[in-house]
C-alpha atoms as a PDB file:
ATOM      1  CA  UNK A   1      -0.847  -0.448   9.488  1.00  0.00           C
ATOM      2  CA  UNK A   2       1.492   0.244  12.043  1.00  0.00           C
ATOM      3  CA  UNK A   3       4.663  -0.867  10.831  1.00  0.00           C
ATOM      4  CA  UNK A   4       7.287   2.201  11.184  1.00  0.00           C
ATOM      5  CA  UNK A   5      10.353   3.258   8.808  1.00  0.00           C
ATOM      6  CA  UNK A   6      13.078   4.387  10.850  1.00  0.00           C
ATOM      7  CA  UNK A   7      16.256   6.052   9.685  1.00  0.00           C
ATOM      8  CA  UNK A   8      18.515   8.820  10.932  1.00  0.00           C
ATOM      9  CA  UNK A   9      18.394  12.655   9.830  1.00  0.00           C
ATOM     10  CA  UNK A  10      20.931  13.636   7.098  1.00  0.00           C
ATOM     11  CA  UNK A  11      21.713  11.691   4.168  1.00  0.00           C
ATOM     12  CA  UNK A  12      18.317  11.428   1.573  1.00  0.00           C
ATOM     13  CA  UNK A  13      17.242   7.740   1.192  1.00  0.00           C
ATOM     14  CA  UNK A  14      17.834   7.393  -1.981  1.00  0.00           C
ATOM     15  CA  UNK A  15      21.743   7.847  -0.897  1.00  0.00           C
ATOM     16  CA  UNK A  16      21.742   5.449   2.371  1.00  0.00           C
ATOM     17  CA  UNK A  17      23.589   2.775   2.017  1.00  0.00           C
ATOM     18  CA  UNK A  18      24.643   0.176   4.377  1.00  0.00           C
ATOM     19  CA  UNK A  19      23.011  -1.051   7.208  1.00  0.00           C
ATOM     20  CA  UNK A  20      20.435   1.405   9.538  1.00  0.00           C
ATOM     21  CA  UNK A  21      20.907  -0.167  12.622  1.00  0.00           C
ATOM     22  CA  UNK A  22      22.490  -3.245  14.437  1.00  0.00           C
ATOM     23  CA  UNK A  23      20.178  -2.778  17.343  1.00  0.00           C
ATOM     24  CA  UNK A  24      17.494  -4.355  16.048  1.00  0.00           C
ATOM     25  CA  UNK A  25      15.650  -8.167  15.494  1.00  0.00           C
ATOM     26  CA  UNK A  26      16.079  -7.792  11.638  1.00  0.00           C
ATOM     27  CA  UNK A  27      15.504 -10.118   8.676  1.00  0.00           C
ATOM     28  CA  UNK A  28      15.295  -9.622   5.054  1.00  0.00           C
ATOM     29  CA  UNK A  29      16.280 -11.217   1.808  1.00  0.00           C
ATOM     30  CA  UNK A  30      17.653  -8.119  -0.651  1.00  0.00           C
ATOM     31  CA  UNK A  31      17.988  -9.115  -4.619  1.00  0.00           C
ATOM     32  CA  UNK A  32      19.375  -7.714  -6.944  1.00  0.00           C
ATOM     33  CA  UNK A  33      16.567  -6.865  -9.718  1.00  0.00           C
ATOM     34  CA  UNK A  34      13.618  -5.150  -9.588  1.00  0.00           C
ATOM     35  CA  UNK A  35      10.450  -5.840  -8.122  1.00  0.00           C
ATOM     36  CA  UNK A  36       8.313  -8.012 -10.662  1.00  0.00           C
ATOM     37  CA  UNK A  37      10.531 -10.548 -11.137  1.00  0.00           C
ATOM     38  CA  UNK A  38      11.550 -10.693  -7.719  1.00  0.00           C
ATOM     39  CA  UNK A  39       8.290 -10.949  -6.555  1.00  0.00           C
ATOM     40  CA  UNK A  40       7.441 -13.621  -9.319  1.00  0.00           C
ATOM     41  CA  UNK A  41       9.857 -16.437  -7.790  1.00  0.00           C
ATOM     42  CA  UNK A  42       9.143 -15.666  -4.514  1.00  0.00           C
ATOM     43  CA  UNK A  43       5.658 -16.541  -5.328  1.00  0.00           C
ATOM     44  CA  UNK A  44       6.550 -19.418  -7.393  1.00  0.00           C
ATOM     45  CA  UNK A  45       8.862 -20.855  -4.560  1.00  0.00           C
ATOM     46  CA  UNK A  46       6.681 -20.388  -1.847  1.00  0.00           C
ATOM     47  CA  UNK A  47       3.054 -20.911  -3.591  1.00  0.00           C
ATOM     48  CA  UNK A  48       1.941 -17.855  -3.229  1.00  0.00           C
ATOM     49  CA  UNK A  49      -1.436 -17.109  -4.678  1.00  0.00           C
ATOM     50  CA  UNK A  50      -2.049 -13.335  -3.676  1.00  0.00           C
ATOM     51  CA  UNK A  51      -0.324 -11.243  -5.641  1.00  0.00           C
ATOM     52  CA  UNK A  52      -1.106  -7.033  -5.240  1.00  0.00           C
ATOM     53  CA  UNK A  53       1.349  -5.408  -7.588  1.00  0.00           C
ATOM     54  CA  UNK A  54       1.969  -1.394  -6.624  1.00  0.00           C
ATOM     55  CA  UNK A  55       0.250  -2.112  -3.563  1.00  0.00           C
ATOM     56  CA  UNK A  56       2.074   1.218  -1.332  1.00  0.00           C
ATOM     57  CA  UNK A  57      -0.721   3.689  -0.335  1.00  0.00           C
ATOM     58  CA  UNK A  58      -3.255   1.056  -1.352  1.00  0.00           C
ATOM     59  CA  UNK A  59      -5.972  -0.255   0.593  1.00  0.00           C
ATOM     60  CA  UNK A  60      -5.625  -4.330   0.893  1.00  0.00           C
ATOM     61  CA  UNK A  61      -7.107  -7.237   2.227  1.00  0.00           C
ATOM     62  CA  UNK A  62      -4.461  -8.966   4.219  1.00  0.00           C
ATOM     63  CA  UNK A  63      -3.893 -12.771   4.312  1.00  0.00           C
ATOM     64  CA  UNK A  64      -2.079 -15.331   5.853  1.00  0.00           C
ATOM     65  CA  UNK A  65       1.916 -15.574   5.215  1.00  0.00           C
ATOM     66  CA  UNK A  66       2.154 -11.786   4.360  1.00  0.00           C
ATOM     67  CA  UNK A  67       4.950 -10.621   2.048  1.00  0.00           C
ATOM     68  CA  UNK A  68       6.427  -7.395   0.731  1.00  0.00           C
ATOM     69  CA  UNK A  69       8.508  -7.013  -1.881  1.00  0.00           C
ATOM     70  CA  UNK A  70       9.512  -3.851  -2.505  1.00  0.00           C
ATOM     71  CA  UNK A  71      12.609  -1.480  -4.112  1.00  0.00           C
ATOM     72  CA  UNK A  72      13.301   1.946  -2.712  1.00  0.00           C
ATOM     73  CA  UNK A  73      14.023   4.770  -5.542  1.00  0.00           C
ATOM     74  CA  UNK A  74      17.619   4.406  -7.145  1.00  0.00           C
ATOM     75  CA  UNK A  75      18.160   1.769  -5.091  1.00  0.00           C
ATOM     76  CA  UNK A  76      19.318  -1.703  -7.454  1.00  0.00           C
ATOM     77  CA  UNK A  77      17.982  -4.151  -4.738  1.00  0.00           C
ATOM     78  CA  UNK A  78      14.625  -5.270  -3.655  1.00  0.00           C
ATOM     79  CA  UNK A  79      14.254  -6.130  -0.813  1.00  0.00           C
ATOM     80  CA  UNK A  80      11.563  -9.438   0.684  1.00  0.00           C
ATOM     81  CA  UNK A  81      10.097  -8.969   4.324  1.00  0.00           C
ATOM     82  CA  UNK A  82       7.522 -10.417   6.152  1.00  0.00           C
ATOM     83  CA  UNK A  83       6.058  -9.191   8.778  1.00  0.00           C
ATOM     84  CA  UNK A  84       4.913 -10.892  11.765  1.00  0.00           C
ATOM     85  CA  UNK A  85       1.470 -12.764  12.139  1.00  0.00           C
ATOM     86  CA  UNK A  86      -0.182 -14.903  15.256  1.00  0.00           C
ATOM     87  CA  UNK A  87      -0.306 -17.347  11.896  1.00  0.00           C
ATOM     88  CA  UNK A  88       2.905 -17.209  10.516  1.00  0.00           C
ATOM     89  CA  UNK A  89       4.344 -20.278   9.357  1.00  0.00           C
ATOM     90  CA  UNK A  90       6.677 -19.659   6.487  1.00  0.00           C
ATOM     91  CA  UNK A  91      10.034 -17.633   7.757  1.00  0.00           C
ATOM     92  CA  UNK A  92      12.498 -16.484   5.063  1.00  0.00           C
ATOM     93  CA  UNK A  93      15.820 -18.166   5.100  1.00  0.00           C
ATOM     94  CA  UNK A  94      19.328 -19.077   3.003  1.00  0.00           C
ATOM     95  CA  UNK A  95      17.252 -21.155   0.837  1.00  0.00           C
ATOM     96  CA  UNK A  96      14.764 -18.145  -0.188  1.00  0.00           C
ATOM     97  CA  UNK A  97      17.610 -16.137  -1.422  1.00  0.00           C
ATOM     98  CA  UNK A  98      19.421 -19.064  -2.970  1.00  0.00           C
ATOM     99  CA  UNK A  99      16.296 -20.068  -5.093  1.00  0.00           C
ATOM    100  CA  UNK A 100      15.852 -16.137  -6.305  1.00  0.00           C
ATOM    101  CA  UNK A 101      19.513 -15.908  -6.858  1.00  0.00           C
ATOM    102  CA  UNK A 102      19.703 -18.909  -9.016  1.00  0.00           C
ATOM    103  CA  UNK A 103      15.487 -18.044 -10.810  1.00  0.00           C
ATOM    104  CA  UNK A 104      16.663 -14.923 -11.764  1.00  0.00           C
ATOM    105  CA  UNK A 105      20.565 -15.166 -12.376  1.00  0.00           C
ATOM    106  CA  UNK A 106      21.288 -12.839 -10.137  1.00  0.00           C
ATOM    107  CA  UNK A 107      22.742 -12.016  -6.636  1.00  0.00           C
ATOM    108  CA  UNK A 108      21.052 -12.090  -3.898  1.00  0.00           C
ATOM    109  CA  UNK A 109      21.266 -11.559   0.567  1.00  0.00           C
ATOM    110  CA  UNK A 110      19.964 -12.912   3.128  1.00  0.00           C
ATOM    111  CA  UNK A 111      21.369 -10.838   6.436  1.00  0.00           C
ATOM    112  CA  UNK A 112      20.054 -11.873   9.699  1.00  0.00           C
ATOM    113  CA  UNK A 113      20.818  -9.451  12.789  1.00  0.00           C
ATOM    114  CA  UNK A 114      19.411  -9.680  16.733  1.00  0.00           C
ATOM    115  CA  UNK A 115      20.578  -7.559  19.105  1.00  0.00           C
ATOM    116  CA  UNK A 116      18.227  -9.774  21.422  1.00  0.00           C
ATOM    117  CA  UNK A 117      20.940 -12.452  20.858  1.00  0.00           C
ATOM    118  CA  UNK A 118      23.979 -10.603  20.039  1.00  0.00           C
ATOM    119  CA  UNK A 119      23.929 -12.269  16.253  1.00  0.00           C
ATOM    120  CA  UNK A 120      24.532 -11.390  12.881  1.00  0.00           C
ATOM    121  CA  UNK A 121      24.757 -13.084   9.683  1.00  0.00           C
ATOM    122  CA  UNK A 122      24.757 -12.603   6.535  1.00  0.00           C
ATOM    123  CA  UNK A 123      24.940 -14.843   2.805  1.00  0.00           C
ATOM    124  CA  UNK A 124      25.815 -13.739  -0.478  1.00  0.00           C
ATOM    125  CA  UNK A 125      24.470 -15.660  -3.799  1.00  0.00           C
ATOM    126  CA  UNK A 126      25.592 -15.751  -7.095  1.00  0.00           C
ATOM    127  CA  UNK A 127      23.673 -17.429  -9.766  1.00  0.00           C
ATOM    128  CA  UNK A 128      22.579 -19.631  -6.853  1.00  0.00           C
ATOM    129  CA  UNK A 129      26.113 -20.434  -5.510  1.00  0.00           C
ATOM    130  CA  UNK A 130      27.095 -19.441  -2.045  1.00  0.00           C
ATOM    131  CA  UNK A 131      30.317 -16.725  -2.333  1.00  0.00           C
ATOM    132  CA  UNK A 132      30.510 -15.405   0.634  1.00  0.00           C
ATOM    133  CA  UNK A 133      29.249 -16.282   4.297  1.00  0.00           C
ATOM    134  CA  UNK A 134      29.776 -14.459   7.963  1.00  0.00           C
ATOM    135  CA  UNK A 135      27.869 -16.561  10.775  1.00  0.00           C
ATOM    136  CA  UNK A 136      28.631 -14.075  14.198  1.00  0.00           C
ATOM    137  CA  UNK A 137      27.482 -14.798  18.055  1.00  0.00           C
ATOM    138  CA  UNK A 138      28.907 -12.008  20.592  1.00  0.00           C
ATOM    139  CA  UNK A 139      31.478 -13.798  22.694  1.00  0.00           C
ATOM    140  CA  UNK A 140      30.931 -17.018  21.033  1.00  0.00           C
ATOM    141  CA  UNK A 141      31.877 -17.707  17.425  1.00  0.00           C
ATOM    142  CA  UNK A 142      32.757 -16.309  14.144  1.00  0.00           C
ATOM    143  CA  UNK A 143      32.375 -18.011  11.041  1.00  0.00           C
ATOM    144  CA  UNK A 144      33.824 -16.860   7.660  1.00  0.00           C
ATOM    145  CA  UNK A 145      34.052 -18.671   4.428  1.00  0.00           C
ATOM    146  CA  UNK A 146      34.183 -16.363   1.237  1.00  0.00           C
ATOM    147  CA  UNK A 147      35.349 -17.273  -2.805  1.00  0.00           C
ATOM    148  CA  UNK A 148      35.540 -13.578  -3.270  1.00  0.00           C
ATOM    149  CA  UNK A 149      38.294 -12.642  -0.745  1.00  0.00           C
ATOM    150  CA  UNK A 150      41.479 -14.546   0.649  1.00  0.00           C
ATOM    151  CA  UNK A 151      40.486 -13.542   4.674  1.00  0.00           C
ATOM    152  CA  UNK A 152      39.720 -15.851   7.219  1.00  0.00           C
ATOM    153  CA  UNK A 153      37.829 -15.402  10.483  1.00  0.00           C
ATOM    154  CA  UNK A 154      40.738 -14.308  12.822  1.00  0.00           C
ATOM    155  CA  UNK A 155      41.437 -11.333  10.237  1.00  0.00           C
ATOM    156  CA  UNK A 156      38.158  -9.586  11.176  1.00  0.00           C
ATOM    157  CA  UNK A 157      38.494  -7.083  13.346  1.00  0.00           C
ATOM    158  CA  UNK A 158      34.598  -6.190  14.357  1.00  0.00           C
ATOM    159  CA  UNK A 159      32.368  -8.106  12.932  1.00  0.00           C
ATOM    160  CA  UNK A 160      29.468  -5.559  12.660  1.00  0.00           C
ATOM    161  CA  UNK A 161      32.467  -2.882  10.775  1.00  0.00           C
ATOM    162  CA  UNK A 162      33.214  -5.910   8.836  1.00  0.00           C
ATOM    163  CA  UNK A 163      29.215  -6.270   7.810  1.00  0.00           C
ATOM    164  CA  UNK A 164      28.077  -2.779   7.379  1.00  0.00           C
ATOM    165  CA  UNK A 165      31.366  -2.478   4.850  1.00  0.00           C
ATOM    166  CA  UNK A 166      30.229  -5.228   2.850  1.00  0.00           C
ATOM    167  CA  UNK A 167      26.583  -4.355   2.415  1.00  0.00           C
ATOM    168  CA  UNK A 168      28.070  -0.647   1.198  1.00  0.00           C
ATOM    169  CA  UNK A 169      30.369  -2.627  -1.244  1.00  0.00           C
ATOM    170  CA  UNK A 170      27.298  -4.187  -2.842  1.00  0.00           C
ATOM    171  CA  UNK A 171      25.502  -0.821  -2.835  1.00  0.00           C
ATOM    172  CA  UNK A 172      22.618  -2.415  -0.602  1.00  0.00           C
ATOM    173  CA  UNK A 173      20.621  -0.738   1.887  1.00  0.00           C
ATOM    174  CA  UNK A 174      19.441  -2.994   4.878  1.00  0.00           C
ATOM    175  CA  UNK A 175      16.673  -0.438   6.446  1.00  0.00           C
ATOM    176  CA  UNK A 176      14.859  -0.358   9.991  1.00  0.00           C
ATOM    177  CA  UNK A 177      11.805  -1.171   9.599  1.00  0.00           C
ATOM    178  CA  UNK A 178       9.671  -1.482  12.971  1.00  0.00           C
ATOM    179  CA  UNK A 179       6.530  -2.953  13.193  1.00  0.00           C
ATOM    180  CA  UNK A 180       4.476  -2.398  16.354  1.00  0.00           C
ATOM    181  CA  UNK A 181       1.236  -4.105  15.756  1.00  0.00           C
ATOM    182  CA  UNK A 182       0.846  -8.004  14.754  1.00  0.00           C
ATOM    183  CA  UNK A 183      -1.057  -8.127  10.906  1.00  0.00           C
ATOM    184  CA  UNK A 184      -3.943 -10.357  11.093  1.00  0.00           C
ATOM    185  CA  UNK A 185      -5.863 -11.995   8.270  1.00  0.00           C
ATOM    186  CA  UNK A 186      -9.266 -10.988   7.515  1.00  0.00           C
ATOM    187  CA  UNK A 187      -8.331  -7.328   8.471  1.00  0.00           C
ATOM    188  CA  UNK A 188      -8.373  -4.508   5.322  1.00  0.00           C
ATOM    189  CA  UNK A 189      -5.721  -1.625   5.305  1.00  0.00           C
ATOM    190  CA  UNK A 190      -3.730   0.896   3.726  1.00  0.00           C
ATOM    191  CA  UNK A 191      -0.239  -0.183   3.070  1.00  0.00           C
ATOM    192  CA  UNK A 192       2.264   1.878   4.323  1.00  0.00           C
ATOM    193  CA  UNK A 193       4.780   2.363   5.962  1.00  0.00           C
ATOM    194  CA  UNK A 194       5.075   5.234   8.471  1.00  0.00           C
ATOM    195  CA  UNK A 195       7.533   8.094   7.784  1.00  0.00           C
ATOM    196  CA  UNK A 196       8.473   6.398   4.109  1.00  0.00           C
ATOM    197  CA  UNK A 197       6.644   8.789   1.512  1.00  0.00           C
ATOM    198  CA  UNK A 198       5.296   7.781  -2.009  1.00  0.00           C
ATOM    199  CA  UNK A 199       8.100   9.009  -3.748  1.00  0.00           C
ATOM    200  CA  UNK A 200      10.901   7.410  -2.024  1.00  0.00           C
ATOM    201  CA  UNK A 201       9.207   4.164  -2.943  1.00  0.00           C
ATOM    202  CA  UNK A 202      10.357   2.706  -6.857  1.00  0.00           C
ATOM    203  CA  UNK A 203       7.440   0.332  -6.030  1.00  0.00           C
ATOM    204  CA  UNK A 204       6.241  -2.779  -3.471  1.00  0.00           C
ATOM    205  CA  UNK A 205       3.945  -5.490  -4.040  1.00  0.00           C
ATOM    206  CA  UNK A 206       2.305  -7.461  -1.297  1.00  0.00           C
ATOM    207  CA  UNK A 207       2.046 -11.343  -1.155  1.00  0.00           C
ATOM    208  CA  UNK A 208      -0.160 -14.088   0.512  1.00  0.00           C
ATOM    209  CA  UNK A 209      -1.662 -17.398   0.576  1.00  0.00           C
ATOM    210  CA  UNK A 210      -5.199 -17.365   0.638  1.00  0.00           C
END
Protein backbone atom coordinates (compact mmCIF):
# COMPACT_ATOMS: atom_id res chain seq x y z
CA UNK A 1 0.00 0.00 0.00
CA UNK A 2 1.72 2.94 -0.91
CA UNK A 3 0.29 5.59 1.01
CA UNK A 4 3.29 7.53 2.92
CA UNK A 5 3.36 9.24 6.56
CA UNK A 6 5.28 12.26 6.39
CA UNK A 7 6.40 14.41 9.29
CA UNK A 8 9.49 16.40 10.18
CA UNK A 9 12.54 15.17 12.44
CA UNK A 10 12.38 16.28 16.13
CA UNK A 11 9.43 16.27 18.20
CA UNK A 12 8.06 12.26 18.86
CA UNK A 13 4.51 11.84 17.40
CA UNK A 14 2.92 11.26 20.17
CA UNK A 15 3.86 15.14 21.05
CA UNK A 16 3.00 16.80 17.45
CA UNK A 17 0.45 18.85 17.55
CA UNK A 18 -0.94 21.17 15.07
CA UNK A 19 -0.94 20.96 11.59
CA UNK A 20 2.19 19.03 9.46
CA UNK A 21 2.02 20.89 6.52
CA UNK A 22 -0.02 23.59 4.55
CA UNK A 23 1.54 22.47 1.33
CA UNK A 24 -0.49 19.85 0.72
CA UNK A 25 -4.23 18.68 -0.96
CA UNK A 26 -5.45 17.57 2.58
CA UNK A 27 -8.79 16.38 3.97
CA UNK A 28 -9.82 14.76 7.09
CA UNK A 29 -12.57 14.75 9.63
CA UNK A 30 -10.71 14.50 13.37
CA UNK A 31 -13.23 13.52 16.46
CA UNK A 32 -12.87 13.66 19.48
CA UNK A 33 -13.28 9.92 20.94
CA UNK A 34 -11.73 6.96 20.23
CA UNK A 35 -11.83 4.75 17.44
CA UNK A 36 -14.90 2.27 17.89
CA UNK A 37 -17.36 4.59 18.29
CA UNK A 38 -16.08 6.81 15.81
CA UNK A 39 -15.91 4.33 13.39
CA UNK A 40 -19.49 3.03 14.38
CA UNK A 41 -21.39 6.33 13.08
CA UNK A 42 -19.37 6.75 10.33
CA UNK A 43 -20.58 3.44 9.25
CA UNK A 44 -24.02 4.02 10.30
CA UNK A 45 -24.13 7.45 8.38
CA UNK A 46 -22.65 6.38 5.38
CA UNK A 47 -23.92 2.54 5.14
CA UNK A 48 -21.01 1.08 5.48
CA UNK A 49 -20.99 -2.66 5.56
CA UNK A 50 -17.15 -3.56 5.83
CA UNK A 51 -16.00 -3.11 8.94
CA UNK A 52 -12.01 -4.46 9.81
CA UNK A 53 -11.43 -3.41 13.37
CA UNK A 54 -7.36 -3.24 14.28
CA UNK A 55 -6.80 -3.53 10.75
CA UNK A 56 -2.81 -1.67 10.85
CA UNK A 57 -0.22 -4.31 9.75
CA UNK A 58 -3.09 -6.49 8.59
CA UNK A 59 -3.56 -8.00 5.37
CA UNK A 60 -7.15 -6.81 3.79
CA UNK A 61 -9.29 -7.11 1.01
CA UNK A 62 -10.00 -3.64 -0.18
CA UNK A 63 -13.43 -2.38 -1.40
CA UNK A 64 -15.10 0.32 -2.86
CA UNK A 65 -15.49 3.77 -0.76
CA UNK A 66 -12.37 2.95 1.43
CA UNK A 67 -12.19 4.42 4.94
CA UNK A 68 -9.74 4.67 7.82
CA UNK A 69 -10.41 5.52 11.00
CA UNK A 70 -7.75 5.61 13.08
CA UNK A 71 -6.17 7.39 16.57
CA UNK A 72 -2.46 7.89 16.92
CA UNK A 73 -1.01 6.97 20.61
CA UNK A 74 -1.92 9.71 23.31
CA UNK A 75 -3.48 11.46 20.86
CA UNK A 76 -7.58 12.29 22.06
CA UNK A 77 -8.75 12.54 18.35
CA UNK A 78 -9.40 10.10 15.65
CA UNK A 79 -9.04 10.98 12.81
CA UNK A 80 -11.51 9.71 9.25
CA UNK A 81 -9.64 9.64 5.77
CA UNK A 82 -10.27 8.24 2.65
CA UNK A 83 -8.12 7.66 0.30
CA UNK A 84 -8.48 8.04 -3.29
CA UNK A 85 -10.12 5.40 -5.71
CA UNK A 86 -10.84 5.46 -9.77
CA UNK A 87 -14.44 4.56 -7.90
CA UNK A 88 -14.80 6.94 -5.36
CA UNK A 89 -18.05 8.39 -4.91
CA UNK A 90 -18.60 9.33 -1.32
CA UNK A 91 -16.15 12.48 -0.25
CA UNK A 92 -16.14 13.51 3.43
CA UNK A 93 -17.59 16.86 4.17
CA UNK A 94 -19.20 19.44 7.05
CA UNK A 95 -22.02 17.14 7.25
CA UNK A 96 -19.75 13.93 8.16
CA UNK A 97 -18.35 15.68 11.10
CA UNK A 98 -21.61 17.30 12.08
CA UNK A 99 -23.46 13.86 12.19
CA UNK A 100 -20.38 12.27 14.44
CA UNK A 101 -20.31 15.35 16.51
CA UNK A 102 -23.92 15.29 17.30
CA UNK A 103 -23.96 10.63 17.36
CA UNK A 104 -21.47 10.76 19.78
CA UNK A 105 -21.85 14.12 21.82
CA UNK A 106 -18.80 15.18 21.09
CA UNK A 107 -16.59 17.64 19.07
CA UNK A 108 -15.58 17.13 16.06
CA UNK A 109 -13.28 18.89 12.61
CA UNK A 110 -13.50 18.91 9.44
CA UNK A 111 -10.23 21.02 8.01
CA UNK A 112 -9.88 21.23 4.37
CA UNK A 113 -6.39 22.62 2.98
CA UNK A 114 -5.03 22.84 -0.98
CA UNK A 115 -2.10 24.39 -1.71
CA UNK A 116 -3.23 23.52 -5.42
CA UNK A 117 -5.85 26.29 -4.79
CA UNK A 118 -4.42 28.40 -2.17
CA UNK A 119 -7.49 27.26 0.36
CA UNK A 120 -8.04 26.39 3.75
CA UNK A 121 -10.88 25.73 5.90
CA UNK A 122 -11.73 24.47 8.70
CA UNK A 123 -15.28 23.67 11.08
CA UNK A 124 -15.59 23.04 14.58
CA UNK A 125 -18.73 20.95 16.10
CA UNK A 126 -20.13 20.77 19.29
CA UNK A 127 -22.79 18.34 20.11
CA UNK A 128 -23.64 18.84 16.43
CA UNK A 129 -23.75 22.71 16.48
CA UNK A 130 -21.41 24.70 14.36
CA UNK A 131 -18.97 27.01 16.92
CA UNK A 132 -16.56 28.04 15.00
CA UNK A 133 -15.90 28.42 11.10
CA UNK A 134 -12.73 29.91 8.92
CA UNK A 135 -13.55 29.62 5.02
CA UNK A 136 -9.87 31.11 3.38
CA UNK A 137 -8.98 31.64 -0.58
CA UNK A 138 -5.37 33.35 -1.10
CA UNK A 139 -6.09 36.80 -2.43
CA UNK A 140 -9.72 36.29 -2.44
CA UNK A 141 -11.80 35.94 0.72
CA UNK A 142 -11.83 35.27 4.33
CA UNK A 143 -14.66 34.09 6.14
CA UNK A 144 -14.95 33.93 9.98
CA UNK A 145 -17.92 33.28 12.12
CA UNK A 146 -17.10 31.78 15.67
CA UNK A 147 -19.55 31.52 19.20
CA UNK A 148 -16.36 30.82 21.01
CA UNK A 149 -14.42 34.09 20.38
CA UNK A 150 -15.52 37.86 19.85
CA UNK A 151 -12.99 38.26 16.44
CA UNK A 152 -14.08 38.94 13.16
CA UNK A 153 -12.38 38.35 9.82
CA UNK A 154 -10.37 41.66 9.47
CA UNK A 155 -8.68 40.78 12.99
CA UNK A 156 -6.78 37.81 11.48
CA UNK A 157 -3.60 38.46 10.71
CA UNK A 158 -2.47 35.12 8.57
CA UNK A 159 -4.85 32.92 8.14
CA UNK A 160 -2.70 29.71 8.09
CA UNK A 161 -0.95 31.23 11.88
CA UNK A 162 -4.49 31.76 12.71
CA UNK A 163 -5.32 27.81 11.78
CA UNK A 164 -2.34 25.96 12.92
CA UNK A 165 -3.02 27.96 16.51
CA UNK A 166 -6.37 26.70 16.71
CA UNK A 167 -5.83 23.06 15.88
CA UNK A 168 -2.90 23.26 18.85
CA UNK A 169 -5.65 24.82 21.13
CA UNK A 170 -7.80 21.72 20.62
CA UNK A 171 -4.76 19.46 21.09
CA UNK A 172 -5.37 17.97 17.45
CA UNK A 173 -2.87 16.76 15.15
CA UNK A 174 -3.74 17.22 11.35
CA UNK A 175 -0.83 14.80 9.82
CA UNK A 176 0.64 14.45 6.13
CA UNK A 177 -0.33 11.68 4.90
CA UNK A 178 0.71 11.05 1.08
CA UNK A 179 -0.61 8.55 -0.94
CA UNK A 180 1.13 7.75 -4.23
CA UNK A 181 -0.74 4.91 -5.69
CA UNK A 182 -4.72 4.91 -6.43
CA UNK A 183 -6.44 1.78 -4.05
CA UNK A 184 -8.47 -0.36 -6.21
CA UNK A 185 -11.15 -2.85 -5.24
CA UNK A 186 -10.62 -6.41 -5.66
CA UNK A 187 -6.86 -5.89 -4.75
CA UNK A 188 -5.57 -7.63 -1.12
CA UNK A 189 -2.89 -5.76 1.04
CA UNK A 190 -1.18 -5.01 4.10
CA UNK A 191 -2.36 -1.88 5.71
CA UNK A 192 0.09 0.48 6.44
CA UNK A 193 1.26 3.28 6.30
CA UNK A 194 4.91 3.94 5.36
CA UNK A 195 7.30 5.39 7.99
CA UNK A 196 4.27 5.20 10.84
CA UNK A 197 5.36 2.12 13.11
CA UNK A 198 2.98 -0.22 15.12
CA UNK A 199 3.45 1.45 18.18
CA UNK A 200 2.76 4.94 17.33
CA UNK A 201 -0.62 3.67 16.22
CA UNK A 202 -3.52 3.53 19.44
CA UNK A 203 -5.41 1.63 16.68
CA UNK A 204 -7.24 2.08 12.92
CA UNK A 205 -10.00 0.29 11.46
CA UNK A 206 -10.72 0.18 7.77
CA UNK A 207 -14.21 0.73 6.15
CA UNK A 208 -16.09 -0.15 2.85
CA UNK A 209 -19.12 -0.87 0.97
CA UNK A 210 -19.15 -4.07 -0.54
Amino acid sequence: MAIYFVRAEGIPLEQRRGIETIDRNILFVLVRASVEPVAQAFSAFRQMDVWVRDAYEREIGIENESTFVFQLRRHPWSIVYKPYMPSERLYLTEEDARSISETLGTSAIYYAGSDTCGTLEYHLYRNGLCVEKLVFEEEVSLEFQSQLRQFEAKDIGDAYTFTMNFICEQDAYVPNIVQVEDLRAGQRTTLRFEDLMPHEVERMDYLAQQ
